[in-house]
PDB file of N, CA and C in Angstrom:
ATOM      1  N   UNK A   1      14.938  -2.173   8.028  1.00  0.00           N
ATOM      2  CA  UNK A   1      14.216  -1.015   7.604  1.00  0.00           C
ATOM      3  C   UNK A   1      13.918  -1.188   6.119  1.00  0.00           C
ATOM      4  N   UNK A   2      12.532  -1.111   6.151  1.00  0.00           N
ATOM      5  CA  UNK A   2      12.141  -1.305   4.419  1.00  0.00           C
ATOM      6  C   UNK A   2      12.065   0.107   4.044  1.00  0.00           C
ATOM      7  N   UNK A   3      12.757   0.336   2.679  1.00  0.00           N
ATOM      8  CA  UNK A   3      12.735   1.657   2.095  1.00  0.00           C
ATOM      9  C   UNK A   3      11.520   1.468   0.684  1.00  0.00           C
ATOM     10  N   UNK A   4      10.547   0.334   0.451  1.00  0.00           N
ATOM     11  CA  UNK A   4      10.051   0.224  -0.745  1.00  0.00           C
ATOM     12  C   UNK A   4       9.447  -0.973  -0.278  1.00  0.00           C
ATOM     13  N   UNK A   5       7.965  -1.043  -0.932  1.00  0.00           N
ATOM     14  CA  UNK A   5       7.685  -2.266  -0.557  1.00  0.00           C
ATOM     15  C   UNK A   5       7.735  -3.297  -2.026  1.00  0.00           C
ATOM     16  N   UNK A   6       8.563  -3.084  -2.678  1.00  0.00           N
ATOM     17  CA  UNK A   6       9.194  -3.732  -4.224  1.00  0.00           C
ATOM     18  C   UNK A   6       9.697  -5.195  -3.601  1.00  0.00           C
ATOM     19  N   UNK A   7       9.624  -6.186  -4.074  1.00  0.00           N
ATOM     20  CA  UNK A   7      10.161  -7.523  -3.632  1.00  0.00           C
ATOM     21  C   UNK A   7      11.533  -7.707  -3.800  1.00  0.00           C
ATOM     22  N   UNK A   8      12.187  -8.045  -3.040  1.00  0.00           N
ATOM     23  CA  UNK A   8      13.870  -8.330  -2.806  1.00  0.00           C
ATOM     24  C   UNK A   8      14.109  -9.202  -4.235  1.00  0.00           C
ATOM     25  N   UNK A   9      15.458  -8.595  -4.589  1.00  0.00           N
ATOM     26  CA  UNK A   9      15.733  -9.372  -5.559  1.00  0.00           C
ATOM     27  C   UNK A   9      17.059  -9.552  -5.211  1.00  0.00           C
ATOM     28  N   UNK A  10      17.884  -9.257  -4.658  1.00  0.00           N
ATOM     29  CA  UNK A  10      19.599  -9.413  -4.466  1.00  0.00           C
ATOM     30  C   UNK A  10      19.877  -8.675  -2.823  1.00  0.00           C
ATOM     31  N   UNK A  11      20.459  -9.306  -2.585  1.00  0.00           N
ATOM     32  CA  UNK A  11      21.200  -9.158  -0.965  1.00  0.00           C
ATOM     33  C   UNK A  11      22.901  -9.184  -0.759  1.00  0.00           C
ATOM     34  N   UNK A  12      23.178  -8.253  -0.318  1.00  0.00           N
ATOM     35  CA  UNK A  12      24.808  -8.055   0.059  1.00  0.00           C
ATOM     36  C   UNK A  12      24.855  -7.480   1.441  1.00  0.00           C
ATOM     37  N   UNK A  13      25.772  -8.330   1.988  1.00  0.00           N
ATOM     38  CA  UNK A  13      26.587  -8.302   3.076  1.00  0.00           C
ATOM     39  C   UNK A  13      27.343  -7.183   3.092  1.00  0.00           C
ATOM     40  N   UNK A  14      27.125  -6.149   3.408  1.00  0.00           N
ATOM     41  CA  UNK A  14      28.343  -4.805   3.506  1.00  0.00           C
ATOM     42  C   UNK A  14      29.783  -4.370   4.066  1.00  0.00           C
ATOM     43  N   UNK A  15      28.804  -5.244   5.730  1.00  0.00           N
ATOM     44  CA  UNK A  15      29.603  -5.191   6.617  1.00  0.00           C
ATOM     45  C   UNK A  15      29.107  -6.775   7.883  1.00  0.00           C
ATOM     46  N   UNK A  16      30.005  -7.341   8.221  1.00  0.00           N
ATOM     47  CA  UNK A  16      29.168  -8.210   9.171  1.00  0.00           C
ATOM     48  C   UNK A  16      28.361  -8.161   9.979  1.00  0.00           C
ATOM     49  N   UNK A  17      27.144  -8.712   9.618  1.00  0.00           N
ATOM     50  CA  UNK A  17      25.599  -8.168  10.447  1.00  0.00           C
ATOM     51  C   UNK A  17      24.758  -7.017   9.824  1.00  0.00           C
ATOM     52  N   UNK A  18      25.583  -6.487   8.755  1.00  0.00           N
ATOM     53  CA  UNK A  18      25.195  -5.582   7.832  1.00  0.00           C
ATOM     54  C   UNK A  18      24.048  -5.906   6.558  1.00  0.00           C
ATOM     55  N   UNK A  19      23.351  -5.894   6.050  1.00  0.00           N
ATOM     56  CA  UNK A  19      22.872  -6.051   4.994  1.00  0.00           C
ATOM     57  C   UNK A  19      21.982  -5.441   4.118  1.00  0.00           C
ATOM     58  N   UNK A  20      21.881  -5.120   2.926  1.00  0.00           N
ATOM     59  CA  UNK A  20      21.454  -4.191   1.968  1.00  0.00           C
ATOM     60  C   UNK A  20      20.811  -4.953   1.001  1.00  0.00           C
ATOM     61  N   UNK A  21      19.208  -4.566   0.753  1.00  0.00           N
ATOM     62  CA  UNK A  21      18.740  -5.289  -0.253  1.00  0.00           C
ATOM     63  C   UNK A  21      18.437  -4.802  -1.229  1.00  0.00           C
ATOM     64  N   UNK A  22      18.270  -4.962  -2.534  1.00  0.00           N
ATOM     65  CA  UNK A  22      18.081  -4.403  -4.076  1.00  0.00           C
ATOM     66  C   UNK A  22      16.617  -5.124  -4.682  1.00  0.00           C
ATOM     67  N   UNK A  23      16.306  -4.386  -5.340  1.00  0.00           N
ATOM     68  CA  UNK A  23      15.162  -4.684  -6.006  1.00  0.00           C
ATOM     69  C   UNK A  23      15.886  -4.824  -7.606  1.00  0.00           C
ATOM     70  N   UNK A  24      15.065  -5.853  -8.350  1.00  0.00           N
ATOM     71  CA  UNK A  24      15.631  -6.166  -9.723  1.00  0.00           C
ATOM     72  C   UNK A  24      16.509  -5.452 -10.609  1.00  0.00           C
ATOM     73  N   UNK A  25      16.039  -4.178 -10.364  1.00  0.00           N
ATOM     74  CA  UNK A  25      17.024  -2.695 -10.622  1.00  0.00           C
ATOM     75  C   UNK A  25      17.979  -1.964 -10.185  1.00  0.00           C
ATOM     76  N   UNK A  26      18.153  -3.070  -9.550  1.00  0.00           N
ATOM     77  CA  UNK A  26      19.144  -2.530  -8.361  1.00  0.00           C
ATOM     78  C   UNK A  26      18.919  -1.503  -7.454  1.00  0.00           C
ATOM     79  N   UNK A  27      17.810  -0.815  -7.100  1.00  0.00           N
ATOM     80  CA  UNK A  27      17.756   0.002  -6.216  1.00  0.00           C
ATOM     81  C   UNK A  27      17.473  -0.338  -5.032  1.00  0.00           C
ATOM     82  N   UNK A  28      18.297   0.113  -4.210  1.00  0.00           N
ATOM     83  CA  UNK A  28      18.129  -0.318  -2.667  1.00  0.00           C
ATOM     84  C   UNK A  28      16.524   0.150  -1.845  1.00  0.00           C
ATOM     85  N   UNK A  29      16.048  -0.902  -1.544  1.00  0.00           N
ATOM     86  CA  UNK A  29      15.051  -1.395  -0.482  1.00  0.00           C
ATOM     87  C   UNK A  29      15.129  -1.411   0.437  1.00  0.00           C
ATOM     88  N   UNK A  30      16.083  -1.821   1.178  1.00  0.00           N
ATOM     89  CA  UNK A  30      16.372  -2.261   2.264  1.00  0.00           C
ATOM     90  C   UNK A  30      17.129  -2.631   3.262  1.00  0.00           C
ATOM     91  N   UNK A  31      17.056  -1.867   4.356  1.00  0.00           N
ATOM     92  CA  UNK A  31      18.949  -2.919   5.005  1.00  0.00           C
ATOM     93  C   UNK A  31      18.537  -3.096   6.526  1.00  0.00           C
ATOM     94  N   UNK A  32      19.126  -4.116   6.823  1.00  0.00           N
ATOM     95  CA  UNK A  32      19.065  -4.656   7.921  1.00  0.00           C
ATOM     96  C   UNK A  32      20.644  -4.766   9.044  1.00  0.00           C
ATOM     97  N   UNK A  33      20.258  -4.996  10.171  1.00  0.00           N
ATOM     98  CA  UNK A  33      20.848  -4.544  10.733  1.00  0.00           C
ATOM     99  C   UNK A  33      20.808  -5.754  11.783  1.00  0.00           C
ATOM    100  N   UNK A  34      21.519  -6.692  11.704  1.00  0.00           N
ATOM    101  CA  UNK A  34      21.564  -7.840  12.659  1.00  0.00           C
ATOM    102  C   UNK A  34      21.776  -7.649  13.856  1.00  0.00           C
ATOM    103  N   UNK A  35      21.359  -7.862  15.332  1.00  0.00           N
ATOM    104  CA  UNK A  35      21.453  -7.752  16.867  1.00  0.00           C
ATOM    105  C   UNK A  35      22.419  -6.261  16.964  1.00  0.00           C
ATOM    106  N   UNK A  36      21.223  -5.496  16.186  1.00  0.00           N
ATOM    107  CA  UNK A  36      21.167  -3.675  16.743  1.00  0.00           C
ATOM    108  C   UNK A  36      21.575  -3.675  17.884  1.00  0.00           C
ATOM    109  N   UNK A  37      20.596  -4.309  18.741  1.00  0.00           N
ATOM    110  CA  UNK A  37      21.218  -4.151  20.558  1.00  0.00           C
ATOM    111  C   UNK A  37      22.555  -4.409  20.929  1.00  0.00           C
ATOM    112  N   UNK A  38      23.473  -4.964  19.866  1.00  0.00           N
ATOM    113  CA  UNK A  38      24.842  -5.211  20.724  1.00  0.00           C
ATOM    114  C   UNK A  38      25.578  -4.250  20.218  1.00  0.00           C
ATOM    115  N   UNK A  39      24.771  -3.684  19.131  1.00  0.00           N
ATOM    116  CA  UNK A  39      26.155  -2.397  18.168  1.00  0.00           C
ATOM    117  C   UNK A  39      25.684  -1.132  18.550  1.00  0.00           C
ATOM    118  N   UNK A  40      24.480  -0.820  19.198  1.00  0.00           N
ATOM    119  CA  UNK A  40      24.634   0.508  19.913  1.00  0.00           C
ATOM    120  C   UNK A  40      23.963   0.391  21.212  1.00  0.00           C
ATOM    121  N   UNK A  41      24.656   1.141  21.817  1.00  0.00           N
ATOM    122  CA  UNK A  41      24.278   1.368  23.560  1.00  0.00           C
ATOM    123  C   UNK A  41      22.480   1.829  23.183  1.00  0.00           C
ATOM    124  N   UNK A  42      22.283   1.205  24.516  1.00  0.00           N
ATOM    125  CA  UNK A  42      20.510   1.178  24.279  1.00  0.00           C
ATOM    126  C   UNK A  42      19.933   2.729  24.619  1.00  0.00           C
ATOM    127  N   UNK A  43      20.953   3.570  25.237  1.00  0.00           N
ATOM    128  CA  UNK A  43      20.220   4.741  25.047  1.00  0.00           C
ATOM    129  C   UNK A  43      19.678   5.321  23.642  1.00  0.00           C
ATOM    130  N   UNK A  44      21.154   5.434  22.945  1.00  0.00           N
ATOM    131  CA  UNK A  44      20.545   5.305  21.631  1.00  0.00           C
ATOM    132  C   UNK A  44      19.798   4.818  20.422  1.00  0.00           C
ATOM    133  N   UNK A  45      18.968   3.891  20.795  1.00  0.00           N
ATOM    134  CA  UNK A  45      17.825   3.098  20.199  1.00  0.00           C
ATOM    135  C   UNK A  45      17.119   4.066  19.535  1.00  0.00           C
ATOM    136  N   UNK A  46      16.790   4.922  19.957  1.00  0.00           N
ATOM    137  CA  UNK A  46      15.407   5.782  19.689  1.00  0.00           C
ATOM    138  C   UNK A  46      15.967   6.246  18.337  1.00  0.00           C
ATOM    139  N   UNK A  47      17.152   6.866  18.206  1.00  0.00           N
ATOM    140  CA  UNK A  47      17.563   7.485  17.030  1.00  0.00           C
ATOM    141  C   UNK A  47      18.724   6.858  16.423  1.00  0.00           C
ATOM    142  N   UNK A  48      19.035   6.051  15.523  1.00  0.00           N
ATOM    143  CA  UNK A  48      19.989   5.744  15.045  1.00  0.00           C
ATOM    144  C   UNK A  48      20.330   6.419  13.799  1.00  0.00           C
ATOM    145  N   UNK A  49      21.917   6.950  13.500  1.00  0.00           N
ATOM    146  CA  UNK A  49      22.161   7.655  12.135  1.00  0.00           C
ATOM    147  C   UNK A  49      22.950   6.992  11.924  1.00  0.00           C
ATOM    148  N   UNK A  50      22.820   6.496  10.696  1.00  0.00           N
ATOM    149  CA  UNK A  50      23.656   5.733   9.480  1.00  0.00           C
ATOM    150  C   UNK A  50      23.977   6.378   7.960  1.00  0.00           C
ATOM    151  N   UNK A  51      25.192   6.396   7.890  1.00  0.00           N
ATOM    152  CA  UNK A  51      25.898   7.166   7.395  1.00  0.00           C
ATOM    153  C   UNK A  51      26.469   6.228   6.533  1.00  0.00           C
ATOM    154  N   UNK A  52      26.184   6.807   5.205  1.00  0.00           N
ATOM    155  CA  UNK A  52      26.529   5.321   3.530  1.00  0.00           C
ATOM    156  C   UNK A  52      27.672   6.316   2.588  1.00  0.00           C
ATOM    157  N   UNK A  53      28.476   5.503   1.570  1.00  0.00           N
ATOM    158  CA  UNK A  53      29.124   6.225   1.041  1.00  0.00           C
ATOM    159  C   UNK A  53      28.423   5.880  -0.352  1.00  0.00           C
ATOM    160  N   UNK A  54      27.198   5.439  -0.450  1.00  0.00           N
ATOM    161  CA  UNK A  54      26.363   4.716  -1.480  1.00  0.00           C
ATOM    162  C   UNK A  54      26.415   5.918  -2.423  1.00  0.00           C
TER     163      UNK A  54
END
């Protein structure tokens, strides 16, 4: 999920399969979410809530 279309400048691993990207300023852009399909049941596809202590 892109939050900015600002070019990636730094990437962290959060959680495994997790990832959060920063723009030069550190403000988050972006996070990804490696094989979604195995970490939530496919009913819930449509709506996923993610919950940060950012």
């Amino acid at each position: 999920m892109r939050l900015s279309d600002t070019q990636i400048h730094d990437s962290e691993e959060v959680k495994p399969g997790v990832i959060l990207d920063y723009d030069d300023q550190d403000n988050l852009i972006g996070i990804e979410i490696l094989r979604v399909s195995e970490r939530v049941p496919r009913s819930n596809l449509k709506s996923v809530l993610i919950e940060s202590e950012l």
